[in-house]
Protein backbone atom coordinates (compact mmCIF):
# COMPACT_ATOMS: atom_id res chain seq x y z
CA UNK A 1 162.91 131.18 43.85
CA UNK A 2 165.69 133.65 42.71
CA UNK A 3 167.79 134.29 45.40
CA UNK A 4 166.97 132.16 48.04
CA UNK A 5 170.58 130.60 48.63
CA UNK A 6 171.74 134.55 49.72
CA UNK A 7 169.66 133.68 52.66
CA UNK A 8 171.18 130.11 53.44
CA UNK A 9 174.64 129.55 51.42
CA UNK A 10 175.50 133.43 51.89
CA UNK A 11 174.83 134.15 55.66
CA UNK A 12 176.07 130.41 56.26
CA UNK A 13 179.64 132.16 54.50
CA UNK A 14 179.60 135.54 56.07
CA UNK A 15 179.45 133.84 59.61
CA UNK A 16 182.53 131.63 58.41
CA UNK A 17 184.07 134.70 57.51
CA UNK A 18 183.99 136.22 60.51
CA UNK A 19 185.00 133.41 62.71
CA UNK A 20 188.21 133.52 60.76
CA UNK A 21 188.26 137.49 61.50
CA UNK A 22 187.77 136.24 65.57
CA UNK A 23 190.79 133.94 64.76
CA UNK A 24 193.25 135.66 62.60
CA UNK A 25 192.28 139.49 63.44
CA UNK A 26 190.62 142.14 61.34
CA UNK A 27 194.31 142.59 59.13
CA UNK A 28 194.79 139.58 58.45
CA UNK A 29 191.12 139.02 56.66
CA UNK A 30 192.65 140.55 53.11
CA UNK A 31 194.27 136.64 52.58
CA UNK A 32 190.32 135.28 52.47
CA UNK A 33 189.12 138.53 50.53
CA UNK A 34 191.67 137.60 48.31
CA UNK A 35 190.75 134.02 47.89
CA UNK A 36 187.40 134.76 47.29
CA UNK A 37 187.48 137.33 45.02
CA UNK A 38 189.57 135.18 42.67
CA UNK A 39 186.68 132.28 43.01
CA UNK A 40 184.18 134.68 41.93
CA UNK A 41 186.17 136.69 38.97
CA UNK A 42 187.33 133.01 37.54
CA UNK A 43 183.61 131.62 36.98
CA UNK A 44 182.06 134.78 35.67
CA UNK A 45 184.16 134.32 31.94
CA UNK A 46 182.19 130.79 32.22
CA UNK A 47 179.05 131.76 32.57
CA UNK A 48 176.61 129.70 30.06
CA UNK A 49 173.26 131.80 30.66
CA UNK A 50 173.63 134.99 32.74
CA UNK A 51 175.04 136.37 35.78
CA UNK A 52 172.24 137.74 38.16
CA UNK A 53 172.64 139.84 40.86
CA UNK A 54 172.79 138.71 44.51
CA UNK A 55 169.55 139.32 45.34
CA UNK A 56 168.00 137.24 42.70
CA UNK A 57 171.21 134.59 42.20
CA UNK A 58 170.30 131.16 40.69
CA UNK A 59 170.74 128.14 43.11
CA UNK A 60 173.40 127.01 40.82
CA UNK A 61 175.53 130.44 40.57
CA UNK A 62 177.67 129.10 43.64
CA UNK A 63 180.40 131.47 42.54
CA UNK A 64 178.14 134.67 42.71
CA UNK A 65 175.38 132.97 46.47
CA UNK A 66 178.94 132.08 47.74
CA UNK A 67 182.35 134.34 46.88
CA UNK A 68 180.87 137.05 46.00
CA UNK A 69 178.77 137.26 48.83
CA UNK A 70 180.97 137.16 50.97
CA UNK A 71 182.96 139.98 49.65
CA UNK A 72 179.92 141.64 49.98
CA UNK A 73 178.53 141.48 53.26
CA UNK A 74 181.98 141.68 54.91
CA UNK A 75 182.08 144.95 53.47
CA UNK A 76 179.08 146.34 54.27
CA UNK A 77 180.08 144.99 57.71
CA UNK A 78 183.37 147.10 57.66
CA UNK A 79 180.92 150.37 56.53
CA UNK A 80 178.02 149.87 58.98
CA UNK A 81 179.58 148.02 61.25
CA UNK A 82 178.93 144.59 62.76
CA UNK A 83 176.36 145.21 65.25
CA UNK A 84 174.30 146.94 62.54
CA UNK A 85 174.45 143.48 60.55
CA UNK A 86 173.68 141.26 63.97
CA UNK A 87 171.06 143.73 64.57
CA UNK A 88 169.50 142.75 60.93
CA UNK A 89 170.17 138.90 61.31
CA UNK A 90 168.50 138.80 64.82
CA UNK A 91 165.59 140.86 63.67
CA UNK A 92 165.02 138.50 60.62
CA UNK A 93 165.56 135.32 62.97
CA UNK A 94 163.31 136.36 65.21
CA UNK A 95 160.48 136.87 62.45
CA UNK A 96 160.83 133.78 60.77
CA UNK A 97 162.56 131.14 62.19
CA UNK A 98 160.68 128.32 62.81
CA UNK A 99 158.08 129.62 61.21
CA UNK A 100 155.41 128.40 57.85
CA UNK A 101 154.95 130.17 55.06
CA UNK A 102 155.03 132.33 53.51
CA UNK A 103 158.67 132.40 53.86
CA UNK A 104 161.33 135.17 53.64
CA UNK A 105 163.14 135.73 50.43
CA UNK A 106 165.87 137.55 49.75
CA UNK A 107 164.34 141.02 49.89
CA UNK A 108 163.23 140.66 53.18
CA UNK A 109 166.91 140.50 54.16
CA UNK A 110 167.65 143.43 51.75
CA UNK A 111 165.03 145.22 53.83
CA UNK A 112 166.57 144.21 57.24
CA UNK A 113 170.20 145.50 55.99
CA UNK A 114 168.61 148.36 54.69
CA UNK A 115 167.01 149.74 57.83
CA UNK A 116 170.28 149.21 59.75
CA UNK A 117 172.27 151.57 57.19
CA UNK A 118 172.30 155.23 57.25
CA UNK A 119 171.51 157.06 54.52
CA UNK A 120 174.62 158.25 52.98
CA UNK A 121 175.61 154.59 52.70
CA UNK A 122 172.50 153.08 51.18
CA UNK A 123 174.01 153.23 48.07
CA UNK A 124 175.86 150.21 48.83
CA UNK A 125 172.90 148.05 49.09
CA UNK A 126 171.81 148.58 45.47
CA UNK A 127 175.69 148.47 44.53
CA UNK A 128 176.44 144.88 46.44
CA UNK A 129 173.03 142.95 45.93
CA UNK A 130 170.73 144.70 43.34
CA UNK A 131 173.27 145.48 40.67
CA UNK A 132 176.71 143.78 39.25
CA UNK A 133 179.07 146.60 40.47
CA UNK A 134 182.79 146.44 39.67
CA UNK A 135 185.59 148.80 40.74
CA UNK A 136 188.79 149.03 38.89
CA UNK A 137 190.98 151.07 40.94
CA UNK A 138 194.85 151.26 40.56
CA UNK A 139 197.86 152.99 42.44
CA UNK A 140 199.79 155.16 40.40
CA UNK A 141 202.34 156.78 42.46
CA UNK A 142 203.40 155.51 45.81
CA UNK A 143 206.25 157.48 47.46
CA UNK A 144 207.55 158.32 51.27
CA UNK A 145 209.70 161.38 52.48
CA UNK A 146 211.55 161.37 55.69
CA UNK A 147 210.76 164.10 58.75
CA UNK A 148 212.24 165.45 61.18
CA UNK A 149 211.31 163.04 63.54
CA UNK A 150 211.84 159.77 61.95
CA UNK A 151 208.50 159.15 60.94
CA UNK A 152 207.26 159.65 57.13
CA UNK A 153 205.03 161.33 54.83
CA UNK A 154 203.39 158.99 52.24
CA UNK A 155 201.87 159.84 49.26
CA UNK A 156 199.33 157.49 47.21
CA UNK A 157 198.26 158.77 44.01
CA UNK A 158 195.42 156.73 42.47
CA UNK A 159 193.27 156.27 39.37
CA UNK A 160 189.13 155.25 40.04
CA UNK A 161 186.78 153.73 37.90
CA UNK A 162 183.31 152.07 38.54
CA UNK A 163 181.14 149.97 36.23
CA UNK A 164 177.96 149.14 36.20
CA UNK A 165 177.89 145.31 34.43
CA UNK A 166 174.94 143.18 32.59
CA UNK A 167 174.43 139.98 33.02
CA UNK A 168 175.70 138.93 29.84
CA UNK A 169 179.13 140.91 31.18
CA UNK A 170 178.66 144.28 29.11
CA UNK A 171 180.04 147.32 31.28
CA UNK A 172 179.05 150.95 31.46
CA UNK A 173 181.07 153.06 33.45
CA UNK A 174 179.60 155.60 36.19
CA UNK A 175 180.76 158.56 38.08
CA UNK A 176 182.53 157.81 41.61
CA UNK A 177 181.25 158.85 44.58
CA UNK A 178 182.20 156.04 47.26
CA UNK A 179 183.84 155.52 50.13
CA UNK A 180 186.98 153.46 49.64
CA UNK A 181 190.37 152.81 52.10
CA UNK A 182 193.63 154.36 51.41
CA UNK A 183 196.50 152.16 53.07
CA UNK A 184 200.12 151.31 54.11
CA UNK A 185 201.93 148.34 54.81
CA UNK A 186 205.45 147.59 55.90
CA UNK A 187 208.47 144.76 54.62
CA UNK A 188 206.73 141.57 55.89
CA UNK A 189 209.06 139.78 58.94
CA UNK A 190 210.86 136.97 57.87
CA UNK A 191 209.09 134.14 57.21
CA UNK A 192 205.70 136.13 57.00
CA UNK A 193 203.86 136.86 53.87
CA UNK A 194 202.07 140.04 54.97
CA UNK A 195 203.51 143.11 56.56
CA UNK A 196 201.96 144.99 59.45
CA UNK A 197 199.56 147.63 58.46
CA UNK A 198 201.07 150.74 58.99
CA UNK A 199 197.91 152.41 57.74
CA UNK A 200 194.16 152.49 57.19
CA UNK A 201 191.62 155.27 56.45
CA UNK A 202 188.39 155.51 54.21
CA UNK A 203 187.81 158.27 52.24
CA UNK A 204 185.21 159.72 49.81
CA UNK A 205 186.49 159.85 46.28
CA UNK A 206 184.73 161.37 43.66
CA UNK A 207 186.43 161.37 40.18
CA UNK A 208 188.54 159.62 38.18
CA UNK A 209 191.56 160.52 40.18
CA UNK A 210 192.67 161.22 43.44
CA UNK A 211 196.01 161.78 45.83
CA UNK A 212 196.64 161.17 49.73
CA UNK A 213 199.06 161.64 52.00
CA UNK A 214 199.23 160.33 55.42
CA UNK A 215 201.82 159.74 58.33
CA UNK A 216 203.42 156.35 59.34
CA UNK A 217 205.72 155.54 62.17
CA UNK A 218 207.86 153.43 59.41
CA UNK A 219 209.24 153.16 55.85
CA UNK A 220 206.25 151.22 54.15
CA UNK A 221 206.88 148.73 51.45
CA UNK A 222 203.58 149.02 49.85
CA UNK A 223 201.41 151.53 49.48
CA UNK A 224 197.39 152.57 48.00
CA UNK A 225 194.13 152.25 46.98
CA UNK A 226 191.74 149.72 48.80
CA UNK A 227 194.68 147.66 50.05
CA UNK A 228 192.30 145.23 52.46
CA UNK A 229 190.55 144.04 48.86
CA UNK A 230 186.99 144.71 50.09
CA UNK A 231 185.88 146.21 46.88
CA UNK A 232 185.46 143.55 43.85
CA UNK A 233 188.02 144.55 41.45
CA UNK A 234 188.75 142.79 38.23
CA UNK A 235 192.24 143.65 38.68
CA UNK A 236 193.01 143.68 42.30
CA UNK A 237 197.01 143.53 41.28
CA UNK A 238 197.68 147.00 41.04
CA UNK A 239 195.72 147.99 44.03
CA UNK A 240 199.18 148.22 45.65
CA UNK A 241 202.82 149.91 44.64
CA UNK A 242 205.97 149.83 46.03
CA UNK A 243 206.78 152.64 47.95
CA UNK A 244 209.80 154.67 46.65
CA UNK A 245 211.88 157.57 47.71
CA UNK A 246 213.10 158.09 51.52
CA UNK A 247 214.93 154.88 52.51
């Protein structure tokens, strides 16, 4: 039935997912996000019938059971935090494995998530698996100023939008009220593509704009909005200026 591969071909990725986190650490998991947010945005302009959500994905949506899924419970891992999911995976293994029918679907797992996520963050669960939810979210202004003691005062002013998208790929726009990173990043070392993160804090925005500014030990290079890619953005590009001013 619909979405029976989010329970197989989407748990199987998450787990991949976070042996690489054991492997690489928790900063350097942006390079998969990356990877497989491009896999999912490419296939959705080829879609022949239409996109479902991940809760009732087609077998043959591999872009949506797969990439997309594992955008999506990484970051719902990042918001309730990973005992919260193990917690929901053992509690659903435990249930059913080994087991006749009737057999889980996909809702059962939507209910196991669900009970492990506070309330002022069940919103996600209808945003990542019951709807199509896209964020387009862009950095503006990115700027530093020196202090006193050497350190520096960053600035990120950003720009927020979130739509609401059909399966045939029509988007309506709706108000923001989510929880989304703010972050730094200094000049990569040589021979290194990513710099250290400098730094990292969620926030609730509401509205269409928004403007931070935090403290970090360096100069960053880059600076802004959702800079770890856990959000699916259809233009994850200008998550990220370069920072200007103090030098």
């Amino acid at each position: 039935m619909q979405g029976a591969t989010s329970l197989s071909e989407s748990l199987s990725q998450y787990s991949a997912l976070m042996v690489m986190e054991r492997e690489y650490g928790r900063d350097m998991m942006r390079k998969f996000l990356q990877y497989e947010m491009d896999r999912y945005l490419r296939p959705r302009g080829g879609e022949q019938l239409e996109e479902r959500p991940l809760v009732r994905v087609e077998s043959s949506q591999g872009y949506v059971h797969y990439q997309k899924a594992s955008i999506a419970l990484y970051y719902l891992k990042e918001m309730v935090g990973e005992a919260a999911i193990n917690r929901a995976l053992r509690k659903l293994i435990e249930k059913y494995a080994y087991q006749g029918p009737p057999y889980p679907t996909s809702y059962v797992l939507l209910d196991a998530l669900r009970a492990e996520t506070p309330a002022d963050l069940q919103y996600l669960l209808k945003d990542l698996f019951e709807d199509i939810t896209l964020l387009s979210n862009r950095t503006t202004v990115a700027r530093a100023a020196r202090r006193a003691d050497g350190t520096f005062d960053v600035t990120a002013e950003v720009e927020l939008q979130k739509l609401k998208v059909d399966g045939n790929g029509g988007e309506t726009s709706v108000p923001v009220d989510d929880w989304i990173e703010v972050g730094a990043f200094a000049k990569p070392e040589k021979g290194k593509r990513y710099g250290r993160a400098l730094h990292r804090a969620r926030h609730r925005m509401q509205g269409k704009s928004a403007s931070f500014t935090f403290i970090t030990d360096q100069l960053p290079e880059q600076a802004g909005v959702d800079p770890f890619h856990l959000l699916i953005d259809g233009v994850k590009d200008d998550n990220l200026k370069k920072v200007t001013g103090a030098s």
